[in-house]
C-alpha atoms as a PDB file:
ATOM      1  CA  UNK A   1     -16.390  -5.931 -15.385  1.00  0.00           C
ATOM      2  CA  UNK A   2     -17.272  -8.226 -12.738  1.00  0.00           C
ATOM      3  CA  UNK A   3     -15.971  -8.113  -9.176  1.00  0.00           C
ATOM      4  CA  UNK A   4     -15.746 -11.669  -8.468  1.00  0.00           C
ATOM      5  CA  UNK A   5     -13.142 -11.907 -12.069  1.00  0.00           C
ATOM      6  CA  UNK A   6     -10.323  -9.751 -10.456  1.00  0.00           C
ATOM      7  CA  UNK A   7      -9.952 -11.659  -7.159  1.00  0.00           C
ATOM      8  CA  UNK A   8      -6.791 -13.641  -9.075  1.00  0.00           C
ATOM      9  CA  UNK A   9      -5.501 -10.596 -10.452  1.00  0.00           C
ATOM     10  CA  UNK A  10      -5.790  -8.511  -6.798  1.00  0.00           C
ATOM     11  CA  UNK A  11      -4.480 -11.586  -5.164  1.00  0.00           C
ATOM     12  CA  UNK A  12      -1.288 -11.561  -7.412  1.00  0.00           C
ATOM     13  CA  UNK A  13      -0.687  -7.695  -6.867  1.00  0.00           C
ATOM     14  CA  UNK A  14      -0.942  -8.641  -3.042  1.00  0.00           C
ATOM     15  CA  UNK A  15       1.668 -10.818  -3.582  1.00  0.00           C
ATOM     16  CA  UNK A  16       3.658  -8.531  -5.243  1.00  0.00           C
ATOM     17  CA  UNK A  17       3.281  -6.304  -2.634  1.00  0.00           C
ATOM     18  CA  UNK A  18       4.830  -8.207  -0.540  1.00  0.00           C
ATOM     19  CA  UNK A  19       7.759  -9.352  -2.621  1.00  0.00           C
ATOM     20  CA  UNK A  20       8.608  -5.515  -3.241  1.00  0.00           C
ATOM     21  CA  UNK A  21       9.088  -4.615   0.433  1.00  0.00           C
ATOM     22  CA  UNK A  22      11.435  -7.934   1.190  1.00  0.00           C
ATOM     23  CA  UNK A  23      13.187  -6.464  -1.766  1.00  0.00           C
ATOM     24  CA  UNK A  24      13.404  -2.844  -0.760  1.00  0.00           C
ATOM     25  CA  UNK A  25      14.885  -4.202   2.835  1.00  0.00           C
ATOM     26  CA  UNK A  26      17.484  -6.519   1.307  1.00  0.00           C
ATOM     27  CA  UNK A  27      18.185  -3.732  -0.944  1.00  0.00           C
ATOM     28  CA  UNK A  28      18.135  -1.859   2.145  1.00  0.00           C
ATOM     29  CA  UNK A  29      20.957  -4.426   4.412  1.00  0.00           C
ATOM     30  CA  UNK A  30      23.001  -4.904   1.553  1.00  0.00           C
ATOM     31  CA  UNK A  31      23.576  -0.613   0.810  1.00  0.00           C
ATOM     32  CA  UNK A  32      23.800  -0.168   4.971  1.00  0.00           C
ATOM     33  CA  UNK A  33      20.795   1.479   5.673  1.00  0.00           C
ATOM     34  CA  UNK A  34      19.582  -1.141   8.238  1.00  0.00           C
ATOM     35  CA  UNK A  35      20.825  -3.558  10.105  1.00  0.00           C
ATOM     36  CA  UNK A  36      21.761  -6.996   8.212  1.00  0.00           C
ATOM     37  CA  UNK A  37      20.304 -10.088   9.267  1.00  0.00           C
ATOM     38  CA  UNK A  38      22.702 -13.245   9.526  1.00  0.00           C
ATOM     39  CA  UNK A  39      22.588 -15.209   5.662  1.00  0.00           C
ATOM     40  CA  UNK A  40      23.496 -14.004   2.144  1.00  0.00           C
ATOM     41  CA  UNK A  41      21.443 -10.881   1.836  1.00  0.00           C
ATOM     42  CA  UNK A  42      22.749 -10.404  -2.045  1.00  0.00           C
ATOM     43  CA  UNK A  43      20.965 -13.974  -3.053  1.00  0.00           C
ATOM     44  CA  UNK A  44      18.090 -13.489  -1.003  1.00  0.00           C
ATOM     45  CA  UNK A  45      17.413 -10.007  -2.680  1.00  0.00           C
ATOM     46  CA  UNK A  46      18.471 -10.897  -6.053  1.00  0.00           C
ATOM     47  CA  UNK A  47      15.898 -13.792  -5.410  1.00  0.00           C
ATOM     48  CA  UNK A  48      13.339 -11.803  -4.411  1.00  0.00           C
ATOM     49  CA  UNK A  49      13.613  -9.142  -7.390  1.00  0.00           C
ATOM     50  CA  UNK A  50      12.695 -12.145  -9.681  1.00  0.00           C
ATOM     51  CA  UNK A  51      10.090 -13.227  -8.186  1.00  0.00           C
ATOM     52  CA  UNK A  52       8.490  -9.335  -7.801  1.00  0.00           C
ATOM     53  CA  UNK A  53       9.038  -9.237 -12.027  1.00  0.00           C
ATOM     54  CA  UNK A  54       7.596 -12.969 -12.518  1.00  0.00           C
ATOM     55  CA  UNK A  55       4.497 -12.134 -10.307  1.00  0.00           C
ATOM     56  CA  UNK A  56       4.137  -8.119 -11.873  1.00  0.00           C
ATOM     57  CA  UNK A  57       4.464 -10.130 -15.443  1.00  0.00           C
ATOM     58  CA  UNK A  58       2.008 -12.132 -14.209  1.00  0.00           C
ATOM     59  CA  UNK A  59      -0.393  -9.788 -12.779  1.00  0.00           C
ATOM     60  CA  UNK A  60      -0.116  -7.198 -15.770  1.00  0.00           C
ATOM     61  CA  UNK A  61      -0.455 -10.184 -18.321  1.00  0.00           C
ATOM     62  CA  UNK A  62      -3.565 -11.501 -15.946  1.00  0.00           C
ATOM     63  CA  UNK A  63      -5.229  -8.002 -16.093  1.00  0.00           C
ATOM     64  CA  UNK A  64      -4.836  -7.520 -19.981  1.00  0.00           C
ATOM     65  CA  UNK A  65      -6.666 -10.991 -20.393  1.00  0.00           C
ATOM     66  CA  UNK A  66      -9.098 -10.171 -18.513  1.00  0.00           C
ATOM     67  CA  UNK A  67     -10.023  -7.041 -20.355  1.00  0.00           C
ATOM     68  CA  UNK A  68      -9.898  -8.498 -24.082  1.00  0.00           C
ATOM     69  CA  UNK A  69     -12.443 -11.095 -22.315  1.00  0.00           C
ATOM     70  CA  UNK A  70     -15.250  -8.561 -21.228  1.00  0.00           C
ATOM     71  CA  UNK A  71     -14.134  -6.389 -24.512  1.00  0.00           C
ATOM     72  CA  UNK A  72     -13.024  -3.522 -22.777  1.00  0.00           C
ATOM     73  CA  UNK A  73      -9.926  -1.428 -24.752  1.00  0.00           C
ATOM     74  CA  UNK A  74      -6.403  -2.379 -23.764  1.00  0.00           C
ATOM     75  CA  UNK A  75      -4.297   0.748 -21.623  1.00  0.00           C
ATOM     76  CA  UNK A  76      -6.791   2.895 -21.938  1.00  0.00           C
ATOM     77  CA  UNK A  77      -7.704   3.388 -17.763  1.00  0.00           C
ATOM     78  CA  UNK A  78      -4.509   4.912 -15.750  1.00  0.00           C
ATOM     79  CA  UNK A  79      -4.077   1.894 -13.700  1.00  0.00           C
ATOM     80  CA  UNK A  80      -3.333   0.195 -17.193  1.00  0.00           C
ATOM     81  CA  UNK A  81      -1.267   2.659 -17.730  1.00  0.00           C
ATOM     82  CA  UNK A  82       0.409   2.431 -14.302  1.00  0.00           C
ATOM     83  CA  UNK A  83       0.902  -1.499 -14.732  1.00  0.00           C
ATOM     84  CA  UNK A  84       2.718  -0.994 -17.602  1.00  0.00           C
ATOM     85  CA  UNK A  85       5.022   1.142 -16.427  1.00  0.00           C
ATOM     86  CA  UNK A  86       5.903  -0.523 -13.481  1.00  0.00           C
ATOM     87  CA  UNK A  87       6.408  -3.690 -15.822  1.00  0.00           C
ATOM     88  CA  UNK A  88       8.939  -1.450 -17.612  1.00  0.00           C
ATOM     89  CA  UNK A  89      10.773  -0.608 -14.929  1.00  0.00           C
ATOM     90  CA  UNK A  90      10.675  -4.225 -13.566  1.00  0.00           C
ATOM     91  CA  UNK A  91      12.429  -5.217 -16.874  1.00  0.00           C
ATOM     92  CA  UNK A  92      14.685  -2.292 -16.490  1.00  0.00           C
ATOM     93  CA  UNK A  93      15.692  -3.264 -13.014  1.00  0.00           C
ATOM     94  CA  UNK A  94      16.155  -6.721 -12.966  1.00  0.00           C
ATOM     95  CA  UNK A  95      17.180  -7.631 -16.645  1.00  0.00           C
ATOM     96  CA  UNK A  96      20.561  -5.924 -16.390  1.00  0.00           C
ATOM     97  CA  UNK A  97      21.253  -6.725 -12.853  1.00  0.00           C
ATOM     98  CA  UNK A  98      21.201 -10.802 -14.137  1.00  0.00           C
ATOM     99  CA  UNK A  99      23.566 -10.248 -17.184  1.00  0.00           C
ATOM    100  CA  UNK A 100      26.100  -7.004 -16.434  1.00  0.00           C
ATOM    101  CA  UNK A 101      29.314  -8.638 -14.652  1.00  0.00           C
ATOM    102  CA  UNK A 102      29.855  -5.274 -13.210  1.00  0.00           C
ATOM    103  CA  UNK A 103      26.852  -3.576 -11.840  1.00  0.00           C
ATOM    104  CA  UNK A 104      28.909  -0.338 -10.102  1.00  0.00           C
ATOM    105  CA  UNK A 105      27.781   1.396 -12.826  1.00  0.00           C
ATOM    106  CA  UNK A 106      24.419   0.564 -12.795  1.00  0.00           C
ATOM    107  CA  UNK A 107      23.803   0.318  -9.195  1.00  0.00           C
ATOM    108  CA  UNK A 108      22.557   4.136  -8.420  1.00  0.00           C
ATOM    109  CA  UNK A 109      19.979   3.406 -11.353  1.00  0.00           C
ATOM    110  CA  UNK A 110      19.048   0.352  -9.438  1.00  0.00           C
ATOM    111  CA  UNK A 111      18.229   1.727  -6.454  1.00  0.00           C
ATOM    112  CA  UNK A 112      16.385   4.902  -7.717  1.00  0.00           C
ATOM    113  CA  UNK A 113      14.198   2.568  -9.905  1.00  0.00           C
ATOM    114  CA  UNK A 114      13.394  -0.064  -6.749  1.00  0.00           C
ATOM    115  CA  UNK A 115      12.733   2.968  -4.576  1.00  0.00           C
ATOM    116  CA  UNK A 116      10.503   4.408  -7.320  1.00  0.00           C
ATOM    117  CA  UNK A 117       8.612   1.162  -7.842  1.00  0.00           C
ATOM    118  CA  UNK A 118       7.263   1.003  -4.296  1.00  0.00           C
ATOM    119  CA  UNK A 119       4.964   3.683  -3.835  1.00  0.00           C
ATOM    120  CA  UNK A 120       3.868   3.366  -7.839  1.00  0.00           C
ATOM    121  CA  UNK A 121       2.664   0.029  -6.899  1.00  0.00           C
ATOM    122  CA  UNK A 122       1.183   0.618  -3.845  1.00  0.00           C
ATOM    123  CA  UNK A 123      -0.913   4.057  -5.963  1.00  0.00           C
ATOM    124  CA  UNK A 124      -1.594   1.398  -8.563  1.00  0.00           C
ATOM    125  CA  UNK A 125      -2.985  -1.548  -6.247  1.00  0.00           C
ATOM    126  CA  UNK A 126      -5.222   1.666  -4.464  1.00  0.00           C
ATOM    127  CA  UNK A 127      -6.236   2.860  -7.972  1.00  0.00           C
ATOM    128  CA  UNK A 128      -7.348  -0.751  -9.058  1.00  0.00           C
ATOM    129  CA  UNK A 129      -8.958  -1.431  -5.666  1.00  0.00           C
ATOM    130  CA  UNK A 130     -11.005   1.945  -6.693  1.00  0.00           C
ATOM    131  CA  UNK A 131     -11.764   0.461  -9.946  1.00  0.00           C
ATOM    132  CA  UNK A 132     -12.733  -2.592  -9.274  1.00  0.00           C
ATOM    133  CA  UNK A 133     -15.226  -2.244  -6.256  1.00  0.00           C
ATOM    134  CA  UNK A 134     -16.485   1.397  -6.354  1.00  0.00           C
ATOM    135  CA  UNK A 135     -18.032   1.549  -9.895  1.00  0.00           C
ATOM    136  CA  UNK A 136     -21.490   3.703  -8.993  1.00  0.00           C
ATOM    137  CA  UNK A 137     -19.905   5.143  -5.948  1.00  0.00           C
ATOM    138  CA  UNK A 138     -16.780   7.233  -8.075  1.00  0.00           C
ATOM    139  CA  UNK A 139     -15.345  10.555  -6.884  1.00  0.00           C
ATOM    140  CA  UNK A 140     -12.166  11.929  -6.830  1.00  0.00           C
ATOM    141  CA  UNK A 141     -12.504  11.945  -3.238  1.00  0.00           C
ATOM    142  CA  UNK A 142     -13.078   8.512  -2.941  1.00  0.00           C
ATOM    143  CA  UNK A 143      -9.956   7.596  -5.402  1.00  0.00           C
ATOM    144  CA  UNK A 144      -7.612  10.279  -3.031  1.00  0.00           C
ATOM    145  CA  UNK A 145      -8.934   8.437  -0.088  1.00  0.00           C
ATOM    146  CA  UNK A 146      -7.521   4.908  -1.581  1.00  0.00           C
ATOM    147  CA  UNK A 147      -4.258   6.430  -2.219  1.00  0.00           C
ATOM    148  CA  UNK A 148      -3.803   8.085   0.483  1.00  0.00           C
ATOM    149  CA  UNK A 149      -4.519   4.950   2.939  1.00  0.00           C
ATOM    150  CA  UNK A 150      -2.423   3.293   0.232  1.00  0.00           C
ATOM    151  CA  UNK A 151       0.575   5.251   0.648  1.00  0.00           C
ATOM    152  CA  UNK A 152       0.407   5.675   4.685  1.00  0.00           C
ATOM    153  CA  UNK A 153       0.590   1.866   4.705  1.00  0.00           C
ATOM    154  CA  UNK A 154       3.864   1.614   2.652  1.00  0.00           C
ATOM    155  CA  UNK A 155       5.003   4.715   4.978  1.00  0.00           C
ATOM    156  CA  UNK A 156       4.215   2.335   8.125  1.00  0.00           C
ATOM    157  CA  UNK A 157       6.172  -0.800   6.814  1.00  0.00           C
ATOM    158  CA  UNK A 158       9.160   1.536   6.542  1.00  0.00           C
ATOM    159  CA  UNK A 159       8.766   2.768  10.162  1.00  0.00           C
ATOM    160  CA  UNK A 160       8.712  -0.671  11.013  1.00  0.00           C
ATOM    161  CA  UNK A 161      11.796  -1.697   9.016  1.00  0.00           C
ATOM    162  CA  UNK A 162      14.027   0.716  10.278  1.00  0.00           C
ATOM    163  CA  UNK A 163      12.885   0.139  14.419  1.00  0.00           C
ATOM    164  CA  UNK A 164      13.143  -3.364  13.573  1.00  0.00           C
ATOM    165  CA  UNK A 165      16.760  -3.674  12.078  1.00  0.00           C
ATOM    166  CA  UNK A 166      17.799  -0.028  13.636  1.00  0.00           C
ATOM    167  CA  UNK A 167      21.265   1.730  12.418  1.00  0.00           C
ATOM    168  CA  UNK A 168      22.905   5.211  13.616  1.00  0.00           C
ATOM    169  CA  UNK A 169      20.480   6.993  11.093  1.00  0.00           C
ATOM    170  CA  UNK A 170      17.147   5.099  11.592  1.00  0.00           C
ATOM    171  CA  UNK A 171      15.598   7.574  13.998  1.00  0.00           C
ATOM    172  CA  UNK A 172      16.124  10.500  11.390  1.00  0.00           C
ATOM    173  CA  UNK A 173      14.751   8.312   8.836  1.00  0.00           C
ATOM    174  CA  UNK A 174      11.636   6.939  10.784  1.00  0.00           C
ATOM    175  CA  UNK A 175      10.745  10.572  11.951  1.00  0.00           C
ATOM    176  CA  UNK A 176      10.507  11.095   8.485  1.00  0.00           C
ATOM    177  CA  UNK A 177       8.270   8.640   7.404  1.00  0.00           C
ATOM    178  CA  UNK A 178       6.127   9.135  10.660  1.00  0.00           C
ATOM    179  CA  UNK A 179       5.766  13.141   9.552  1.00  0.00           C
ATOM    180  CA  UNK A 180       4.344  11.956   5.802  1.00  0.00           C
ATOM    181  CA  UNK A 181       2.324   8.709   7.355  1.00  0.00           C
ATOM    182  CA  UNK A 182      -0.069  11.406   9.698  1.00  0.00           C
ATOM    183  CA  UNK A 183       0.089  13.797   7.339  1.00  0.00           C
ATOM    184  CA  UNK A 184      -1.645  11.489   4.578  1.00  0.00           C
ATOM    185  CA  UNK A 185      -3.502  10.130   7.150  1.00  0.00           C
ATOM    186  CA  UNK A 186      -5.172  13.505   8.110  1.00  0.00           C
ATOM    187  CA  UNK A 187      -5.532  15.028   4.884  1.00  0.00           C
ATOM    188  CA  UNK A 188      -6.557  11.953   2.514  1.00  0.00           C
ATOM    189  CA  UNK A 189      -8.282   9.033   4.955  1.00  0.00           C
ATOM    190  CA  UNK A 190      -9.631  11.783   7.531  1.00  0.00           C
ATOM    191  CA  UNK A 191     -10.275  15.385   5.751  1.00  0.00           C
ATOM    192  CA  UNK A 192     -10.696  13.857   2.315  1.00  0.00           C
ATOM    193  CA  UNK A 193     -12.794  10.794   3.651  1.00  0.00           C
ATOM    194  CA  UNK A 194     -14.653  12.382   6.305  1.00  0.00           C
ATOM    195  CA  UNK A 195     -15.870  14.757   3.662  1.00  0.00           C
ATOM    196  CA  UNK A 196     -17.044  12.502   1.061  1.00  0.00           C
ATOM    197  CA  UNK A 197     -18.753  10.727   3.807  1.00  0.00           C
ATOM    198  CA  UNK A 198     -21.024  13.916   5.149  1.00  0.00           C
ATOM    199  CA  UNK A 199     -21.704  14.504   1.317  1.00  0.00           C
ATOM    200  CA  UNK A 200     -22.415  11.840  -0.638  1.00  0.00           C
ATOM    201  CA  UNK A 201     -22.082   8.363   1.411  1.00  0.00           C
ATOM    202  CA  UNK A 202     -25.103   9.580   3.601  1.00  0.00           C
ATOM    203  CA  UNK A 203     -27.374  10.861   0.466  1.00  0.00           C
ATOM    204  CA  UNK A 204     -26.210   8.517  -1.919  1.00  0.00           C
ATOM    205  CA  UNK A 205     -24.954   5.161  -1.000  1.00  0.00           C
ATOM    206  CA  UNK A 206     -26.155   4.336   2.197  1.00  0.00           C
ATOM    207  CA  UNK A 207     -29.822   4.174   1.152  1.00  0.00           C
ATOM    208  CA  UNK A 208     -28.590   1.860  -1.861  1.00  0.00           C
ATOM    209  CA  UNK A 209     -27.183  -0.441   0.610  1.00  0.00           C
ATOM    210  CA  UNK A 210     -29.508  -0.463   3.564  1.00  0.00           C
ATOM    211  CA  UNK A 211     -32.252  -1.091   0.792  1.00  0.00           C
ATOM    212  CA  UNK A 212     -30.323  -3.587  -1.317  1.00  0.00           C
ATOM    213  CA  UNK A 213     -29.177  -7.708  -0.198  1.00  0.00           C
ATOM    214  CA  UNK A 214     -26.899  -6.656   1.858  1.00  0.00           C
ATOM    215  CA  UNK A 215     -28.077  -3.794   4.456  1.00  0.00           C
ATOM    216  CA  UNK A 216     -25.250  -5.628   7.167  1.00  0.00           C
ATOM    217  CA  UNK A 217     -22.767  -3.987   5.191  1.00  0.00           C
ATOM    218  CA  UNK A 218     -24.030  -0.536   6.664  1.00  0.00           C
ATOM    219  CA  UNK A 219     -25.034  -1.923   9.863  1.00  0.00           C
ATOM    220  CA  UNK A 220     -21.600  -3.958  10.995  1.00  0.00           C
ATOM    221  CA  UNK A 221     -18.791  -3.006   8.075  1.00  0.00           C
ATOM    222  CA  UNK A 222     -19.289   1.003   7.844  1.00  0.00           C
ATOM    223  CA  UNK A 223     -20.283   1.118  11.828  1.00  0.00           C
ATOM    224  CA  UNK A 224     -17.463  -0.563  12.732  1.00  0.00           C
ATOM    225  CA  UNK A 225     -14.941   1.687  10.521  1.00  0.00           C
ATOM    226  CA  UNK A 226     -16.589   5.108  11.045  1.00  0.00           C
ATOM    227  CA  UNK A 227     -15.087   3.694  15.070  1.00  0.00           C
ATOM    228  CA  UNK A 228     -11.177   2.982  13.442  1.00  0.00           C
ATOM    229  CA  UNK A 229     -11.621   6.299  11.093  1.00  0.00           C
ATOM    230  CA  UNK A 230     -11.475   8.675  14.320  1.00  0.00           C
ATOM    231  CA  UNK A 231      -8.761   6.733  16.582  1.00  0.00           C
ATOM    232  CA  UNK A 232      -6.581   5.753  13.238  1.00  0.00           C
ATOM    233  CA  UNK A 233      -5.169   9.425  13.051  1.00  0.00           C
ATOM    234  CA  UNK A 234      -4.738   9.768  16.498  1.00  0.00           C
ATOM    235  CA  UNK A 235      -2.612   6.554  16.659  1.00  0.00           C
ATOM    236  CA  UNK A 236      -0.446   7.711  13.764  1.00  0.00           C
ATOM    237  CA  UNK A 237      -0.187  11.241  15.491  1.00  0.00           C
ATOM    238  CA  UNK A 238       1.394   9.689  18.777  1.00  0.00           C
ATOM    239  CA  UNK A 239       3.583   7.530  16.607  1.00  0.00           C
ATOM    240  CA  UNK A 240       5.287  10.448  15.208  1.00  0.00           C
ATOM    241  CA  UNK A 241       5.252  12.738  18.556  1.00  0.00           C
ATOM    242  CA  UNK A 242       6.940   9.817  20.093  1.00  0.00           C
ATOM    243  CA  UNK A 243       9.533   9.208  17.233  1.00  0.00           C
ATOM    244  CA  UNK A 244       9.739  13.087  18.046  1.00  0.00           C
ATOM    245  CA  UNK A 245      10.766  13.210  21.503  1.00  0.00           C
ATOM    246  CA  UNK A 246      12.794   9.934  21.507  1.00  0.00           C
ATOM    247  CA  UNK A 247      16.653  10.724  22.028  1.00  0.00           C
ATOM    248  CA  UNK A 248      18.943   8.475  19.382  1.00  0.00           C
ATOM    249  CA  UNK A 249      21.137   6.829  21.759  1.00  0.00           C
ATOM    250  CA  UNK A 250      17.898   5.519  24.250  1.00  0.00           C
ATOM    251  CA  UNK A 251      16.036   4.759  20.358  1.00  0.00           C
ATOM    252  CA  UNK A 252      18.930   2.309  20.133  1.00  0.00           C
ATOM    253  CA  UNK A 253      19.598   0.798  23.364  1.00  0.00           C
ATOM    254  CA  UNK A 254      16.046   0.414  24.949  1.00  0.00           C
ATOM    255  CA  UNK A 255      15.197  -2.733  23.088  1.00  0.00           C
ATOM    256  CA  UNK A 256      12.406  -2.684  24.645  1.00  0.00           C
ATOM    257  CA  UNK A 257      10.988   0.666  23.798  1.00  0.00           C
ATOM    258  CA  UNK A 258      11.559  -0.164  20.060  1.00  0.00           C
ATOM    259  CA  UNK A 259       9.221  -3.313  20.432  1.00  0.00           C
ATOM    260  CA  UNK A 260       6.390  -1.001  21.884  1.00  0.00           C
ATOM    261  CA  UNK A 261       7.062   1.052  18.820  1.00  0.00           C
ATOM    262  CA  UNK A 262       7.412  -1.610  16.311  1.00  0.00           C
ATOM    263  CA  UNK A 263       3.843  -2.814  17.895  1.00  0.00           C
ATOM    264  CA  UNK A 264       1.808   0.689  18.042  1.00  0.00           C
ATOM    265  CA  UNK A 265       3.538   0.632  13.847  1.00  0.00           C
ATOM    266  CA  UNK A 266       1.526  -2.825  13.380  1.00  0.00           C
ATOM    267  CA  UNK A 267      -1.361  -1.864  15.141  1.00  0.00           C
ATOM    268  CA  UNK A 268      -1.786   0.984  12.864  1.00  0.00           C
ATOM    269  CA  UNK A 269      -0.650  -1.119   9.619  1.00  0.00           C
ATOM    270  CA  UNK A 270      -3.588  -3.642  10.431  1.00  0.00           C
ATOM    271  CA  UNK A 271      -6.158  -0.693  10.587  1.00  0.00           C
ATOM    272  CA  UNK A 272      -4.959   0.732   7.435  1.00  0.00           C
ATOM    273  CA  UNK A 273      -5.235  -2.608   6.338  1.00  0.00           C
ATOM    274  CA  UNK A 274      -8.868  -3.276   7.675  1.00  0.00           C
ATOM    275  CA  UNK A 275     -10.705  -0.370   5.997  1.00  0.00           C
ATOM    276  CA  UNK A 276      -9.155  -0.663   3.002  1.00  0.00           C
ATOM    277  CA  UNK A 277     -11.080  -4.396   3.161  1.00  0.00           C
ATOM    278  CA  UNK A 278     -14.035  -3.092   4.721  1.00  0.00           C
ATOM    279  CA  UNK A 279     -13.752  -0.150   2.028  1.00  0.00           C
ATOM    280  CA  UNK A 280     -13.885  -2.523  -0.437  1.00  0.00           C
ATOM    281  CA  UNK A 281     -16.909  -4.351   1.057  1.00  0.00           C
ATOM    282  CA  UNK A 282     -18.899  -1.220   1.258  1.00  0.00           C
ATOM    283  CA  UNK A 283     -18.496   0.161  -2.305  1.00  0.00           C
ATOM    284  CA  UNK A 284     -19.201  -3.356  -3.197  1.00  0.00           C
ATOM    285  CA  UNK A 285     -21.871  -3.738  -1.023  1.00  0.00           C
ATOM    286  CA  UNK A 286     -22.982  -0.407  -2.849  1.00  0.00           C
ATOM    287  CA  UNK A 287     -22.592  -1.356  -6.544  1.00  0.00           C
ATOM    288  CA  UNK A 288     -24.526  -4.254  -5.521  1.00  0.00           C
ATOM    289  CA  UNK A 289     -27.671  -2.442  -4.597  1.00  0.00           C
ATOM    290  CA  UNK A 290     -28.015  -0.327  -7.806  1.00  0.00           C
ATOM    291  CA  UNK A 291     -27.576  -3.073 -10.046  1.00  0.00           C
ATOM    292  CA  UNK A 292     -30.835  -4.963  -8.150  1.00  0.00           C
END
């Protein structure tokens, strides 16, 4: 399947993304987990729940159209798979939230399901990503790399959530996530990366690219993010000593501290974010040379 035909379809799972984590933090305010922010949190999350299932409708129906077009079979590949079940659960979630009258019942199922959804989503988008850019280049390494960068992304946006709206138990909570963001960094960007990059990138792409229409990719894209693979871990690493050592009561009254960590947690977000698009441009940039 063409590269340039899922650029709709990854466009509405970015979307998505982005729907599910405003959901998971008004989900978040309304149970008391962070801090509220002033308006009526149950509207704006109920709100933002629809949305997520119109746009994962959307981008499941999107994808299934565009495999009956280039006559590929139908939930066959394991992100099919995936989508479907996340669409299942989307219709699970947010169907009986709109027509019980009284949700108590239902509510512990709610928020199991929305706190499943996230990181299924976020495996998915990485396992798509992997599908639709790195056809020639495939490994298992390659597809635990995605996931794993995947994953310490969503980890980061919940650091950031709870030192942004910060409660009695967002320390504990942000340690937490800090602990599983390096750890995923370490073993699948920088062990599991690293590795497929000493034995097959070298041997086997590279000379496809610096030979094919696009030998920049090599020159610019990969130089530049072999420089962000070796810092990125060490960032995340002082992130979580720092979470570490930080006392509760100077975590919540040092506004300014929380800012510094809030922007060392972007910083690394927006390199997790760059490789994954200068991943993308390489193992394009790759499938590109053996097909010339």
């Amino acid at each position: 399947m063409l590269y340039e035909s899922w650029i709709g379809h990854a466009l509405i799972v970015l979307i998505s993304l982005l729907l599910i984590i405003y959901a998971l933090a008004t989900g978040a305010m309304l149970k008391g987990r962070i801090k509220r922010k002033p308006g009526n949190i149950f509207r704006l999350h109920r709100r933002s729940g629809i949305y997520f299932g119109a746009f994962i409708l959307g981008s499941f129906t999107y994808g299934l159209l565009m495999s009956l077009q280039h006559g590929e079979p139908i939930l066959v590949s394991i992100h099919g798979k995936l989508g479907l079940i996340i669409v299942l659960i989307v219709i699970l979630q947010v169907i009986p939230s709109l027509v019980l009258k009284n949700r108590a019942s239902y509510r512990g199922l709610h928020k199991m399901m929305g706190y499943s959804l996230a990181p299924i989503l976020f495996i998915d988008a990485s396992w798509g990503l992997y599908n639709g850019v790195a056809t020639g280049t495939k490994s298992s390494l390659v597809l635990l790399h995605s996931i794993s960068g995947g994953l310490a992304a969503l980890a980061l946006v919940w650091i950031f959530l709870e030192i942004l709206y910060a409660t009695d138990k967002s320390l504990a909570r942000a340690r937490i996530a800090s602990y599983l963001a390096a750890f995923l960094v370490a073993a699948g960007c920088w062990i599991a990366g690293g590795y497929n990059y000493l034995t097959a990138y070298g041997s086997q792409v590279k000379p496809v690219i610096l030979t094919g229409p696009h030998p920049w990719v090599h020159e610019i894209v990969m130089e530049a993010k072999e420089h962000i693979f070796v810092f990125l871990p060490v960032i995340f690493f002082a992130l979580s000593i720092t979470l570490y050592i930080f006392d509760r009561d100077a975590f919540l009254g040092e506004a300014k501290s929380r800012r510094a960590l809030m922007m060392v947690a972007s910083l690394a977000l927006f390199m997790v974010l760059l490789i994954f698009l200068m991943g993308a441009i390489i193992s394009n940039a790759g499938k590109t040379g053996t097909e010339v």
